[in-house]
Structures are given as structure tokens and as C-alpha cells.
PDB file of N, CA and C in Angstrom:
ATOM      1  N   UNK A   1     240.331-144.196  92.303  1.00  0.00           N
ATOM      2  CA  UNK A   1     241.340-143.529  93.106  1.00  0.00           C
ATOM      3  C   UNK A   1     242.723-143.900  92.578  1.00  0.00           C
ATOM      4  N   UNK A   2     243.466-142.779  92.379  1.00  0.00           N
ATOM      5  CA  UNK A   2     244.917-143.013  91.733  1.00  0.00           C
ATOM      6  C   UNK A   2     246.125-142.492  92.264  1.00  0.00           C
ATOM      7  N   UNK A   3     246.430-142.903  93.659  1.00  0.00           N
ATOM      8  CA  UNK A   3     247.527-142.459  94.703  1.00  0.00           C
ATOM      9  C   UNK A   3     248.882-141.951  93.389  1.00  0.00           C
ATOM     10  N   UNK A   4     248.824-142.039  92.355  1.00  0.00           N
ATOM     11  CA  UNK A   4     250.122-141.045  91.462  1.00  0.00           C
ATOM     12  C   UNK A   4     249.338-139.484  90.874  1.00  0.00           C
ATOM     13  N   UNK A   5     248.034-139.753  91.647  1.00  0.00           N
ATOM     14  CA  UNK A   5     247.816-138.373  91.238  1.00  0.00           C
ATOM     15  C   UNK A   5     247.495-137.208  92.090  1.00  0.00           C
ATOM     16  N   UNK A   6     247.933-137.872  92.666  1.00  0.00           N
ATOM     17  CA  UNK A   6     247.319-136.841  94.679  1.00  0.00           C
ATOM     18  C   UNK A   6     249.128-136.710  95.233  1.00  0.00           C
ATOM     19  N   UNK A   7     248.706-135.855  96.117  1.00  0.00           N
ATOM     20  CA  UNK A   7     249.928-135.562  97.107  1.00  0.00           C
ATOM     21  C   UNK A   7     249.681-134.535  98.657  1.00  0.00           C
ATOM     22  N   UNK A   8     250.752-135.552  99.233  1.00  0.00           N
ATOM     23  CA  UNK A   8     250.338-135.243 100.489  1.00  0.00           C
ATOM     24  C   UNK A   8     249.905-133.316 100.894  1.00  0.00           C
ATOM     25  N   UNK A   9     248.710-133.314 101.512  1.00  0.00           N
ATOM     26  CA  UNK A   9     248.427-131.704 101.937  1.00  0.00           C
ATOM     27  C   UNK A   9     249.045-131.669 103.690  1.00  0.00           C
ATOM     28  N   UNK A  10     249.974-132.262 103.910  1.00  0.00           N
ATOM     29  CA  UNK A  10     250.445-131.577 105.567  1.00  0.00           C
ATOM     30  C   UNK A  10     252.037-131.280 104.981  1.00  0.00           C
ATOM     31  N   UNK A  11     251.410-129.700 105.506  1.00  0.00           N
ATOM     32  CA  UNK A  11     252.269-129.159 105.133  1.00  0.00           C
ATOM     33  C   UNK A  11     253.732-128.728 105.836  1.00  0.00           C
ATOM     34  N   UNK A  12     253.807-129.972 107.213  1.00  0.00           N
ATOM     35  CA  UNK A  12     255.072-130.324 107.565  1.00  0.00           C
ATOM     36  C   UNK A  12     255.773-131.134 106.881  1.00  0.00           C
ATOM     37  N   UNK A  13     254.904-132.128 106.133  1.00  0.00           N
ATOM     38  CA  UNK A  13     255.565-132.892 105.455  1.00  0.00           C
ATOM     39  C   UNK A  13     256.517-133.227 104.499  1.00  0.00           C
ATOM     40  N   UNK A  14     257.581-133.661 104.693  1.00  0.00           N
ATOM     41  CA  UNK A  14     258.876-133.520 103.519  1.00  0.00           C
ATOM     42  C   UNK A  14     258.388-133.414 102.205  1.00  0.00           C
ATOM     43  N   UNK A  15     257.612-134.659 101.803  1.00  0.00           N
ATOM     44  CA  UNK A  15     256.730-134.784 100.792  1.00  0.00           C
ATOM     45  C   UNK A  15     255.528-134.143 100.264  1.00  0.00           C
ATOM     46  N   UNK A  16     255.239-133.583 100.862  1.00  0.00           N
ATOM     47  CA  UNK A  16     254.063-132.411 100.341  1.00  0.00           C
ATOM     48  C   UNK A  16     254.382-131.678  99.064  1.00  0.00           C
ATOM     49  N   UNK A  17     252.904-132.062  98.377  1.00  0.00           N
ATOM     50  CA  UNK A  17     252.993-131.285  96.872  1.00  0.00           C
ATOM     51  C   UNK A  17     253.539-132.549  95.699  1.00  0.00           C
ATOM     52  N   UNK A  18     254.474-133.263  96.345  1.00  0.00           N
ATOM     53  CA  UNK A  18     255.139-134.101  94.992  1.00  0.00           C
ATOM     54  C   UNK A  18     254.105-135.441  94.808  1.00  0.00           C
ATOM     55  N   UNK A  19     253.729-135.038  93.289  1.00  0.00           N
ATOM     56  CA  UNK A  19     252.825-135.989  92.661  1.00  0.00           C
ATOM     57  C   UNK A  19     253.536-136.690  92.022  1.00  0.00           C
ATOM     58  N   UNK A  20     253.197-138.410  92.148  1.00  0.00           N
ATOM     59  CA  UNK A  20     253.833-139.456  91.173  1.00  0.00           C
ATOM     60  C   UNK A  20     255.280-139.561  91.807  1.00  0.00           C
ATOM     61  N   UNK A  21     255.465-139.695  93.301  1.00  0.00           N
ATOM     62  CA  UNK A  21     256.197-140.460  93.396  1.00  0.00           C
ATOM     63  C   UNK A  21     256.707-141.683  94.415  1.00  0.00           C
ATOM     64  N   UNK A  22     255.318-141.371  94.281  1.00  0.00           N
ATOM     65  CA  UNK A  22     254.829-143.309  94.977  1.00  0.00           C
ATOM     66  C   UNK A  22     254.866-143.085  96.512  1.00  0.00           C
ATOM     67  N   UNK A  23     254.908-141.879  96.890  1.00  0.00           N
ATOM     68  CA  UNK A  23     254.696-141.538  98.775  1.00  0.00           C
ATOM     69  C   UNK A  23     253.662-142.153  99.100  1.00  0.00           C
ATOM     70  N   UNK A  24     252.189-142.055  98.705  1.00  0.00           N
ATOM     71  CA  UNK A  24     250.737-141.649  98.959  1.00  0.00           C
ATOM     72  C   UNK A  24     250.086-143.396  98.469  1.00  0.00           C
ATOM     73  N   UNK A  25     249.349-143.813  98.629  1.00  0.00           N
ATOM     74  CA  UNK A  25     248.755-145.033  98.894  1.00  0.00           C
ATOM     75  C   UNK A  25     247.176-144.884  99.241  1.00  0.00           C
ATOM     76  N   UNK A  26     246.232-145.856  98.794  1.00  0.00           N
ATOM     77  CA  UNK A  26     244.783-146.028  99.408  1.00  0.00           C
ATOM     78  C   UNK A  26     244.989-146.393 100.365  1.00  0.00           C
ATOM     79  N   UNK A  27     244.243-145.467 101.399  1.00  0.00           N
ATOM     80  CA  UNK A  27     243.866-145.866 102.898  1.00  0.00           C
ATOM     81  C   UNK A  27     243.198-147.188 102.724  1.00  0.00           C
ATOM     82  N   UNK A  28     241.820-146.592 102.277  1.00  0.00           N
ATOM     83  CA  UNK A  28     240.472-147.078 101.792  1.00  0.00           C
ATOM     84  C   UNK A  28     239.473-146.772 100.622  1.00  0.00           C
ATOM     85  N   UNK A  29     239.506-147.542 100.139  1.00  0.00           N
ATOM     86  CA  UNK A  29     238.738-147.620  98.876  1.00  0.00           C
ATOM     87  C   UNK A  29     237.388-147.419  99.113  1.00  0.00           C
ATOM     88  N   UNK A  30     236.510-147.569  99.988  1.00  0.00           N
ATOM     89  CA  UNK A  30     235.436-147.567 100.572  1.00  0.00           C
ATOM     90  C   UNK A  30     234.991-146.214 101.051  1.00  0.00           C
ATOM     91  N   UNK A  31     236.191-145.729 101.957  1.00  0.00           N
ATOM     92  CA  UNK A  31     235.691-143.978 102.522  1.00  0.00           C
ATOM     93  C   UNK A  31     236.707-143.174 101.531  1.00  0.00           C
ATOM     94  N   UNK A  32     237.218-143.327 100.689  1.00  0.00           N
ATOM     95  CA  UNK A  32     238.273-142.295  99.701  1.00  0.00           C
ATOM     96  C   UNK A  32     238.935-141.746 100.805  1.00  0.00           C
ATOM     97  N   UNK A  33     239.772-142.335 101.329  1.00  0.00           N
ATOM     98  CA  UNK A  33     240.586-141.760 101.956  1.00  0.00           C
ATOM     99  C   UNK A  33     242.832-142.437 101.328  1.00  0.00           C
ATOM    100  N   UNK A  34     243.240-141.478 101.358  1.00  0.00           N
ATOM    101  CA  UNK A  34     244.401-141.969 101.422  1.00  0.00           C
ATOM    102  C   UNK A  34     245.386-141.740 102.419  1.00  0.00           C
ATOM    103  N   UNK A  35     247.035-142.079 101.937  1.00  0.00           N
ATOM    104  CA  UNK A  35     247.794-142.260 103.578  1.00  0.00           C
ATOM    105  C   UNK A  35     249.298-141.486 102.633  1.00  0.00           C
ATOM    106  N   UNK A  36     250.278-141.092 103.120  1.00  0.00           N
ATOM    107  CA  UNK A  36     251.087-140.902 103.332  1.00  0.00           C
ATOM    108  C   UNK A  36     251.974-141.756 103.759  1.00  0.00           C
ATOM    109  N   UNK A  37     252.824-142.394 103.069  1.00  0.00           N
ATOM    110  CA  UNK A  37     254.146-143.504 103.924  1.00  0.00           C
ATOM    111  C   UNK A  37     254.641-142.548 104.172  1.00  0.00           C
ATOM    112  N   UNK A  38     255.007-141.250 103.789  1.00  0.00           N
ATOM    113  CA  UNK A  38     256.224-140.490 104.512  1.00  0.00           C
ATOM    114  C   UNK A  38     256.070-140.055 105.905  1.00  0.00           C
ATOM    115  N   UNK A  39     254.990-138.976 106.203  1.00  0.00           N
ATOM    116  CA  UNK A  39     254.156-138.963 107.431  1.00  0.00           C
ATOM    117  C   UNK A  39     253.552-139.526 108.237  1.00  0.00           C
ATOM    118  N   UNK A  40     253.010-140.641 107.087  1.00  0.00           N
ATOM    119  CA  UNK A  40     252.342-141.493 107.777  1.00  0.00           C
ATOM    120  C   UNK A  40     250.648-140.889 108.100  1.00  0.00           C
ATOM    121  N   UNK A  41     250.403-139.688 107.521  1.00  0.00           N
ATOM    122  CA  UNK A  41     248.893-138.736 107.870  1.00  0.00           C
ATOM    123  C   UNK A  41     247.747-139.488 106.992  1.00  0.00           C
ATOM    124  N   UNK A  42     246.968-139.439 107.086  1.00  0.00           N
ATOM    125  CA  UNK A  42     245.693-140.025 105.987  1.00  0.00           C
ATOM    126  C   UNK A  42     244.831-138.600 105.793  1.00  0.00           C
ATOM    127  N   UNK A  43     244.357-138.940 104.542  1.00  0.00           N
ATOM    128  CA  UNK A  43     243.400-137.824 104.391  1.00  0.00           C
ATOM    129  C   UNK A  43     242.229-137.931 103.091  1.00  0.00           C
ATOM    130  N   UNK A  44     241.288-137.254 103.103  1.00  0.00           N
ATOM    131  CA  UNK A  44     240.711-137.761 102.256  1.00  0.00           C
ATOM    132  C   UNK A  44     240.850-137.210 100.754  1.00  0.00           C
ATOM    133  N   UNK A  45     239.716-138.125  99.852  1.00  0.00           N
ATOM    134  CA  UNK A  45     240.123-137.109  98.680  1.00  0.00           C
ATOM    135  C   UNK A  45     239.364-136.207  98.159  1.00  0.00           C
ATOM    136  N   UNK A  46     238.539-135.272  99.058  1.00  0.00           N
ATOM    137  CA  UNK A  46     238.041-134.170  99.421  1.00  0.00           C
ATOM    138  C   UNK A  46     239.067-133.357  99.442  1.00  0.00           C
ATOM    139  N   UNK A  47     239.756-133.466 100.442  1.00  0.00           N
ATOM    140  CA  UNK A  47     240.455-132.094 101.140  1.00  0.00           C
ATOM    141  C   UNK A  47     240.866-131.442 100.056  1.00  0.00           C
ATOM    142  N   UNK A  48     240.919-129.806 100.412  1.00  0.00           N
ATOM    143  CA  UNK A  48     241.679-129.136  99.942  1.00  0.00           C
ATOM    144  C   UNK A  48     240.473-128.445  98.434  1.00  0.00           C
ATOM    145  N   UNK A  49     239.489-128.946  98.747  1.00  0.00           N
ATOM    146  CA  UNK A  49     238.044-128.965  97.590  1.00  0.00           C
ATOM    147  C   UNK A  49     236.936-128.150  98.482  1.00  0.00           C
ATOM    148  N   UNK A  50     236.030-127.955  97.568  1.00  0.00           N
ATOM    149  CA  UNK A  50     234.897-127.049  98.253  1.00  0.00           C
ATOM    150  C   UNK A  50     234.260-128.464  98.604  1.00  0.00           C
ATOM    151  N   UNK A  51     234.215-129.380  98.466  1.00  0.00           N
ATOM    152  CA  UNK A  51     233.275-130.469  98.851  1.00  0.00           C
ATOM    153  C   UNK A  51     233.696-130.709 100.232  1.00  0.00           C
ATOM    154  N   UNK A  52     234.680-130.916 100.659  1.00  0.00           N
ATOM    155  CA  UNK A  52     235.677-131.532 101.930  1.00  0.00           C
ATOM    156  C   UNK A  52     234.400-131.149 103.024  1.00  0.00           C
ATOM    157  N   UNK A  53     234.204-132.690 103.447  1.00  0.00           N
ATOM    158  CA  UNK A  53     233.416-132.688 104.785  1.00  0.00           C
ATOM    159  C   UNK A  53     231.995-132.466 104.571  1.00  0.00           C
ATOM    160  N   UNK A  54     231.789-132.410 103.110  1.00  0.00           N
ATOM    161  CA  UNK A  54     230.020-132.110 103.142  1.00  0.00           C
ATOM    162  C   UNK A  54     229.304-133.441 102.871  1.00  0.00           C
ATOM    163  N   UNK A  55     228.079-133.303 103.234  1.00  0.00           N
ATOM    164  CA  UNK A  55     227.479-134.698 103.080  1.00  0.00           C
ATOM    165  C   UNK A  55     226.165-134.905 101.839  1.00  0.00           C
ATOM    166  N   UNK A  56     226.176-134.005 101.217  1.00  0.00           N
ATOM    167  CA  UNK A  56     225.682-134.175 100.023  1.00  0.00           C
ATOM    168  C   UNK A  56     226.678-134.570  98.587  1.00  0.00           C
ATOM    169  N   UNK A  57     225.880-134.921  97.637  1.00  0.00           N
ATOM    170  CA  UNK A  57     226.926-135.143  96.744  1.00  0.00           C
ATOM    171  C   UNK A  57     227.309-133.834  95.946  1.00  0.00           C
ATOM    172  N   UNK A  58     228.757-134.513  95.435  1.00  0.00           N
ATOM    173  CA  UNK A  58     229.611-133.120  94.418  1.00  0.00           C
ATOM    174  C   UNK A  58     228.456-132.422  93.571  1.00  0.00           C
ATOM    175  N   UNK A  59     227.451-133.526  92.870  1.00  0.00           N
ATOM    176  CA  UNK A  59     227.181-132.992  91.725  1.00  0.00           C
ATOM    177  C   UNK A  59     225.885-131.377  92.053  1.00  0.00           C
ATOM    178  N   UNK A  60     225.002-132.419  93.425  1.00  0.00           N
ATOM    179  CA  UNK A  60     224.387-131.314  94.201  1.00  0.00           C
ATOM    180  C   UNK A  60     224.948-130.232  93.994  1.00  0.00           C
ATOM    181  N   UNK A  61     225.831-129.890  94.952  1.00  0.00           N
ATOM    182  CA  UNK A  61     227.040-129.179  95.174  1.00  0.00           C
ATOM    183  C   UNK A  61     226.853-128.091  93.801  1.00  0.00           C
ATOM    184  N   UNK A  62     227.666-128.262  92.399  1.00  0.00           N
ATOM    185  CA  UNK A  62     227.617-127.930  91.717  1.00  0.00           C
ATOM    186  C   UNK A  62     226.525-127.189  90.674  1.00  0.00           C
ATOM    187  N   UNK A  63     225.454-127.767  90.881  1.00  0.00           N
ATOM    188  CA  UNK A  63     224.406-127.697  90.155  1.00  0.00           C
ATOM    189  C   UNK A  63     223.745-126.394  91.452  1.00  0.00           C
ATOM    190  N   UNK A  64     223.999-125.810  92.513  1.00  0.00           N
ATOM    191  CA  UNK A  64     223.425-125.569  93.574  1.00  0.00           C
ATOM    192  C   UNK A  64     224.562-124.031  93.245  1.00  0.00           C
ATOM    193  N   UNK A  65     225.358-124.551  93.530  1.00  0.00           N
ATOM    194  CA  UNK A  65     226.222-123.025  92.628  1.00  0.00           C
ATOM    195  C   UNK A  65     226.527-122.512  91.206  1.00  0.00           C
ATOM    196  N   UNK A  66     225.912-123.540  90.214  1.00  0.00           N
ATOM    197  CA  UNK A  66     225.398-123.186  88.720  1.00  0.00           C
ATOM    198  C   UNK A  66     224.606-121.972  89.314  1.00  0.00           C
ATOM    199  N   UNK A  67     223.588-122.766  89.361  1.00  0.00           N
ATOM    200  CA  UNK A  67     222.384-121.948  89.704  1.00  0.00           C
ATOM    201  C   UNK A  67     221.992-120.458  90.493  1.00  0.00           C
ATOM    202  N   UNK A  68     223.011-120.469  90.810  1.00  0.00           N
ATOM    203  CA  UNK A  68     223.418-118.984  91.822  1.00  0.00           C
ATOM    204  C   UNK A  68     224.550-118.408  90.998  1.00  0.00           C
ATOM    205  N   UNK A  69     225.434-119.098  90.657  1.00  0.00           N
ATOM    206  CA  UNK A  69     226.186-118.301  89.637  1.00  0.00           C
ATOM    207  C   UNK A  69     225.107-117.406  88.290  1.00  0.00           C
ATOM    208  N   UNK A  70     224.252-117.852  87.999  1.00  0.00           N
ATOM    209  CA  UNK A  70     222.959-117.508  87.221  1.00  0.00           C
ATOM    210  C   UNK A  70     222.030-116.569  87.618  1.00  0.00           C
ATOM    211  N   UNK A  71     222.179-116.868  89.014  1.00  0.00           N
ATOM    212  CA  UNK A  71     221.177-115.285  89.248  1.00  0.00           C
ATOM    213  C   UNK A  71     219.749-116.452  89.782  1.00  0.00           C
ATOM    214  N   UNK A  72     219.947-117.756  89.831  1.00  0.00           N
ATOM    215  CA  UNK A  72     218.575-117.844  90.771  1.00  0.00           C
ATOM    216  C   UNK A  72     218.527-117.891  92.218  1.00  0.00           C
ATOM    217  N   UNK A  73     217.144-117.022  92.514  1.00  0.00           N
ATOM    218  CA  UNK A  73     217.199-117.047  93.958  1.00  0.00           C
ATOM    219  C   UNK A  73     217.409-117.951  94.937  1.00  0.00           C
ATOM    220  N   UNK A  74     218.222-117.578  95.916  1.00  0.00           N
ATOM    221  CA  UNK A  74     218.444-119.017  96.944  1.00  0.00           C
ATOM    222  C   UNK A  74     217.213-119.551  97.287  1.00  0.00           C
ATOM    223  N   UNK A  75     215.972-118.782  97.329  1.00  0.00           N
ATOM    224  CA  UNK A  75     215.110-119.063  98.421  1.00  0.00           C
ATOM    225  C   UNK A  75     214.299-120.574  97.640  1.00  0.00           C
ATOM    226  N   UNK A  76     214.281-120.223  95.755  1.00  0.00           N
ATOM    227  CA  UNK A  76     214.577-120.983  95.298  1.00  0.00           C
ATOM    228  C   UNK A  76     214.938-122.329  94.990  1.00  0.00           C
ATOM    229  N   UNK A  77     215.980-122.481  95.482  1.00  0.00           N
ATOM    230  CA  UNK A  77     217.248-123.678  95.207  1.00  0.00           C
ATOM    231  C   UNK A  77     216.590-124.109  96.399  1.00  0.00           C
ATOM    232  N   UNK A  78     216.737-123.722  97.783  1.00  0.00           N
ATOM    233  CA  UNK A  78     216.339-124.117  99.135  1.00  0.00           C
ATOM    234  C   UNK A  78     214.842-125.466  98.643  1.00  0.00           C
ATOM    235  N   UNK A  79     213.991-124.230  98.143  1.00  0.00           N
ATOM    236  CA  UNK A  79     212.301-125.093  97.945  1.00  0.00           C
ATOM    237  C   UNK A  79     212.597-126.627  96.715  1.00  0.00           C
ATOM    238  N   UNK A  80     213.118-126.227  95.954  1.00  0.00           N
ATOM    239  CA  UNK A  80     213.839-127.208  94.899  1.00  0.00           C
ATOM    240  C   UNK A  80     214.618-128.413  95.059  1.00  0.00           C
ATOM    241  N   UNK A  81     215.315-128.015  96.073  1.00  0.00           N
ATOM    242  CA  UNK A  81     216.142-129.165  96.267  1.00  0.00           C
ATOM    243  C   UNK A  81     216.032-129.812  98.437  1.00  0.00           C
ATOM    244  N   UNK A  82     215.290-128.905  98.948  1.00  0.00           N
ATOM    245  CA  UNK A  82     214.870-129.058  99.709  1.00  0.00           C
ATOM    246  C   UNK A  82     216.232-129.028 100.928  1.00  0.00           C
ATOM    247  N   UNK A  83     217.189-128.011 100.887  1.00  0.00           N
ATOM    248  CA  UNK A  83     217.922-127.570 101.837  1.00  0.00           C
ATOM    249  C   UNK A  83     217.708-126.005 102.607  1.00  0.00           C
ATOM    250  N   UNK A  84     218.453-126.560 103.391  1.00  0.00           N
ATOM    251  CA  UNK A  84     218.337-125.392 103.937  1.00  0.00           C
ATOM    252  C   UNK A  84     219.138-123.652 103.672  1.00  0.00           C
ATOM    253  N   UNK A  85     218.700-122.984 103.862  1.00  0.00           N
ATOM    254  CA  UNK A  85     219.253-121.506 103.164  1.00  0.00           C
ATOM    255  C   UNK A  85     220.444-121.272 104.298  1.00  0.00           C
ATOM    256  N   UNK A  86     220.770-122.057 105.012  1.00  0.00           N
ATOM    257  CA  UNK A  86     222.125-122.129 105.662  1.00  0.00           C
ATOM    258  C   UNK A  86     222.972-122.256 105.231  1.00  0.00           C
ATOM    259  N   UNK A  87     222.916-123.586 104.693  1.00  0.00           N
ATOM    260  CA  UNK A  87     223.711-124.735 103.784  1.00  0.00           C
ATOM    261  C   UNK A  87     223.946-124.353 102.220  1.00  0.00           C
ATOM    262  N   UNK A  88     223.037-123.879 101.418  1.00  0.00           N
ATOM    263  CA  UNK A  88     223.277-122.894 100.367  1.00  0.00           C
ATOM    264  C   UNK A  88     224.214-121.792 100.457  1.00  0.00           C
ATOM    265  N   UNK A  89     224.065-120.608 101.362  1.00  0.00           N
ATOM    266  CA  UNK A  89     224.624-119.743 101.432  1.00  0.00           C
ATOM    267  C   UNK A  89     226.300-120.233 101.649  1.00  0.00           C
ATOM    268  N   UNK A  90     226.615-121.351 102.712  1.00  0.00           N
ATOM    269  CA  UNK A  90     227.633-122.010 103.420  1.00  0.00           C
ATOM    270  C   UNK A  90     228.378-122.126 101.798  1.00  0.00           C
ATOM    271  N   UNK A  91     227.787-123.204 100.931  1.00  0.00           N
ATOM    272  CA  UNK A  91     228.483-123.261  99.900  1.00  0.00           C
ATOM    273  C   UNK A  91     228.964-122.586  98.890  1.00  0.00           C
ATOM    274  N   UNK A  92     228.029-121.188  98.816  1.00  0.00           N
ATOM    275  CA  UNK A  92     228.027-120.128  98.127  1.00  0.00           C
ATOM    276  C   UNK A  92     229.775-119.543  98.682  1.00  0.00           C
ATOM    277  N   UNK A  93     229.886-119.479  99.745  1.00  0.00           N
ATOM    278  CA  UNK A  93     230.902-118.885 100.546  1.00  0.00           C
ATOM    279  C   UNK A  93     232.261-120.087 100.413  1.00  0.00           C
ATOM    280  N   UNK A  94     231.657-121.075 100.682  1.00  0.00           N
ATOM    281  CA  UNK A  94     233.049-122.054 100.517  1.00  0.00           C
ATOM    282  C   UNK A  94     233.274-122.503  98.817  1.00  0.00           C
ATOM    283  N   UNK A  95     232.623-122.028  97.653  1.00  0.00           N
ATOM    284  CA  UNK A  95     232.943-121.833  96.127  1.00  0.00           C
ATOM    285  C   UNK A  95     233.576-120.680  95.905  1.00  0.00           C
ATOM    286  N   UNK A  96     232.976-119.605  96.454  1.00  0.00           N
ATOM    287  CA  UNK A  96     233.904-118.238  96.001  1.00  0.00           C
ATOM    288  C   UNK A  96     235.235-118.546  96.648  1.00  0.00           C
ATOM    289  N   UNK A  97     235.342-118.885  98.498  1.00  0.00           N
ATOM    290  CA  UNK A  97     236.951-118.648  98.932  1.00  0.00           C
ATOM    291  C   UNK A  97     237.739-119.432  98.080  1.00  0.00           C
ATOM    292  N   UNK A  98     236.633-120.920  97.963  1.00  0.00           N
ATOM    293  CA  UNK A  98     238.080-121.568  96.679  1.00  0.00           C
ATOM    294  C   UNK A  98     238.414-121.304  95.327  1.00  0.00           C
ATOM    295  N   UNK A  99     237.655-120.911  94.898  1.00  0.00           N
ATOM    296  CA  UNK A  99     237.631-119.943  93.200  1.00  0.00           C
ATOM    297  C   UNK A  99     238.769-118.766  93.339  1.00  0.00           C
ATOM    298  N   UNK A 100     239.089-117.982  94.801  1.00  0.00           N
ATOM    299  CA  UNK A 100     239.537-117.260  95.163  1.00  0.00           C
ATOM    300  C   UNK A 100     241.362-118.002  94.762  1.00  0.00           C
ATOM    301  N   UNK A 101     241.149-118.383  96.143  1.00  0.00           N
ATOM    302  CA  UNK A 101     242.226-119.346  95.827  1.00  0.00           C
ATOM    303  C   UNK A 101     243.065-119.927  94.957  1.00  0.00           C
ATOM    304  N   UNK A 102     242.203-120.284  94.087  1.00  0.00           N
ATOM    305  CA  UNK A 102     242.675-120.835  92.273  1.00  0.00           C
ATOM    306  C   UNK A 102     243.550-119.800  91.713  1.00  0.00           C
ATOM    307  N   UNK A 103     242.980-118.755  91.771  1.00  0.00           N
ATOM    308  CA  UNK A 103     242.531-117.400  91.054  1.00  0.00           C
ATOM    309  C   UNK A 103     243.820-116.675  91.523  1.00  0.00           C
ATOM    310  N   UNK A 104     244.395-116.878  92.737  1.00  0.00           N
ATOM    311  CA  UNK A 104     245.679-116.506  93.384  1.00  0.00           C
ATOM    312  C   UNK A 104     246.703-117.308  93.315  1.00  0.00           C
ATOM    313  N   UNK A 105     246.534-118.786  93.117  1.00  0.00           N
ATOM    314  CA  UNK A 105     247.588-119.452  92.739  1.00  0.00           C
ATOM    315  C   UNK A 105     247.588-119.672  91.489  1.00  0.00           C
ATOM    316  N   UNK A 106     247.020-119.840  90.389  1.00  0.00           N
ATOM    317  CA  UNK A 106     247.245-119.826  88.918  1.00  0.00           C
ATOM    318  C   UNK A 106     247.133-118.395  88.060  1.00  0.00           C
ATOM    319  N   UNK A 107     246.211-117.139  88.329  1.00  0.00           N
ATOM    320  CA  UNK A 107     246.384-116.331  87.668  1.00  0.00           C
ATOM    321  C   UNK A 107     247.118-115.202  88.337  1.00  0.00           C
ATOM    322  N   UNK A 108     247.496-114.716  88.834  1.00  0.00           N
ATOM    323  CA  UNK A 108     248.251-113.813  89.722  1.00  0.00           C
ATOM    324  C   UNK A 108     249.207-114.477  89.518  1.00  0.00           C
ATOM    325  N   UNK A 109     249.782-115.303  89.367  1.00  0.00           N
ATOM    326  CA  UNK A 109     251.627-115.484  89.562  1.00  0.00           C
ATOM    327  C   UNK A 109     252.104-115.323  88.073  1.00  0.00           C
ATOM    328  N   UNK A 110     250.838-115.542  86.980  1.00  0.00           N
ATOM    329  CA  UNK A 110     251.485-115.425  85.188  1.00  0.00           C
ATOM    330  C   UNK A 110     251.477-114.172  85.302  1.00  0.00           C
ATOM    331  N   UNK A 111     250.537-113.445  85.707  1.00  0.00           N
ATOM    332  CA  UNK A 111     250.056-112.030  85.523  1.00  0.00           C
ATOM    333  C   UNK A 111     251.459-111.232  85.720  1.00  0.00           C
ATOM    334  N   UNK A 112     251.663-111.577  87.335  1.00  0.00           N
ATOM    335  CA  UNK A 112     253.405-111.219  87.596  1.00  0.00           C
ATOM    336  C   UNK A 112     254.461-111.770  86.958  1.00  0.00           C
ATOM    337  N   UNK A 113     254.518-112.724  86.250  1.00  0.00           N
ATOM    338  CA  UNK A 113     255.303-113.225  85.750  1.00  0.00           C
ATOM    339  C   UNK A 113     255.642-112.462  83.913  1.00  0.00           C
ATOM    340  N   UNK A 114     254.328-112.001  83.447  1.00  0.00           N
ATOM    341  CA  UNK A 114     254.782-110.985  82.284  1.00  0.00           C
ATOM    342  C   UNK A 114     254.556-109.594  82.659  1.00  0.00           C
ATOM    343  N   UNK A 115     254.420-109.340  83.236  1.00  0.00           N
ATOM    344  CA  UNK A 115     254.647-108.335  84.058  1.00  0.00           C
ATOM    345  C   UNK A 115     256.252-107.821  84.315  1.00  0.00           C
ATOM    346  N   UNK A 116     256.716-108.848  84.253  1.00  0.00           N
ATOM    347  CA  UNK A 116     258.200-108.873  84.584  1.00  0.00           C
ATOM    348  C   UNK A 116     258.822-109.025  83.492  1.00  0.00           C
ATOM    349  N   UNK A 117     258.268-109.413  83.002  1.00  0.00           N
ATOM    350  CA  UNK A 117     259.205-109.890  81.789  1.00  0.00           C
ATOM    351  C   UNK A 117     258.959-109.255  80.215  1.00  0.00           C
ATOM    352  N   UNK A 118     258.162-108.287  80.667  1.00  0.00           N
ATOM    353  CA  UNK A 118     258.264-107.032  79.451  1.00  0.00           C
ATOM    354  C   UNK A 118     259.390-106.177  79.133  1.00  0.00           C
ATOM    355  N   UNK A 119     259.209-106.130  77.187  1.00  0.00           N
ATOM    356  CA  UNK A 119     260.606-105.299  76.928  1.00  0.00           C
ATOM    357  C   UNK A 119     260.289-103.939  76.921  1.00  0.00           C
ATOM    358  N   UNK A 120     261.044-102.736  77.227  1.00  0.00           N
ATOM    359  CA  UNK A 120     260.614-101.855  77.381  1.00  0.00           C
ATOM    360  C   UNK A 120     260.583-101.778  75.697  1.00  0.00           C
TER     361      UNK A 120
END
């Protein structure tokens, strides 16, 4: 855990967004959580991730939406890894909104950005 590489996500916060400059601190080393001196908020280092709040591991996680990114059947992954087709689908849905996301804050703003800035 490397509090100069995170930054606070409350987004009242004066400090929100600014990385590396010593706001943000380990809560706990134990639950990955960190703190905010400015706010004073803690949070973990999930948030703001498709993982946030799940109780399997990342790599699960990943390997569980490989695999569907691929075209194998959930019903599948479910018998394989022995979850439920709730919890699959759940992640299926919380990978695309954040892929989404990405996808709106990093490619959509260059896109507009030469977009704009073409010579006739």
C-alpha cells in the first residue's frame, strides 16, 4: 500500500483527486483501508474498482470475466468455480459499467479533444 499513489474519492473533499501530496495515509495495513487527514474519511483500496465490497478474490474476479469476455457459458463458470449464476452475472454487470466508465473518462475526452483541434 502506497498512500502517494491513491487520492481521496469524497467528492466534497478539498483534496479529492490530488495524488502525491501527502493528504492520504494507511488506515490499516491489515483491512487495506486508508484515511484522509484532510476530511478525515477512510476508505478502502477497492473503491472506485469493480472489486469494491466483493468477497472473493481480484484474481477470481478476473479470470470469471476472461472467460465470458470469450464466449464461455456462465452456466459453465458457475459449475467450475462453484458460484452462483447471480454473482457471475452481478460481475459481468459491475465490469462492463466500469469499462464503461474508463471508456468515458479516457477515450471520449481525446476523441473530443482532436476533434477540435483539426485543420480544416
Amino acid at each position: 500500500m502506497n498512500p502517494n499513489e491513491v487520492f481521496c474519492p469524497n467528492i466534497e473533499c478539498v483534496s479529492k483527486g490530488q495524488v502525491g501530496k501527502g493528504n492520504i495515509k494507511v488506515q490499516s495495513q491489515k483491512k487495506k483501508i486508508y484515511g484522509c487527514k484532510v476530511c478525515k474519511k477512510t476508505f478502502s483500496t477497492t473503491k472506485g474498482t469493480i472489486f469494491y465490497r466483493l468477497k472473493k478474490k481480484p484474481e477470481i474476479v478476473m479470470l470469471v470475466l476472461c472467460l465470458l469476455a470469450h464466449g464461455c457459458p456462465t452456466q459453465a463458470i458457475v459449475i467450475a468455480f462453484g458460484l452462483d449464476e447471480r454473482t457471475v452475472k452481478s460481475w459481468w454487470r459491475k465490469g462492463g459499467e466500469h469499462c464503461e466508465k474508463v471508456h468515458e473518462h479516457k477515450v471520449l475526452p481525446s476523441k473530443d479533444h482532436n476533434r477540435h483541434n483539426k485543420r480544416p
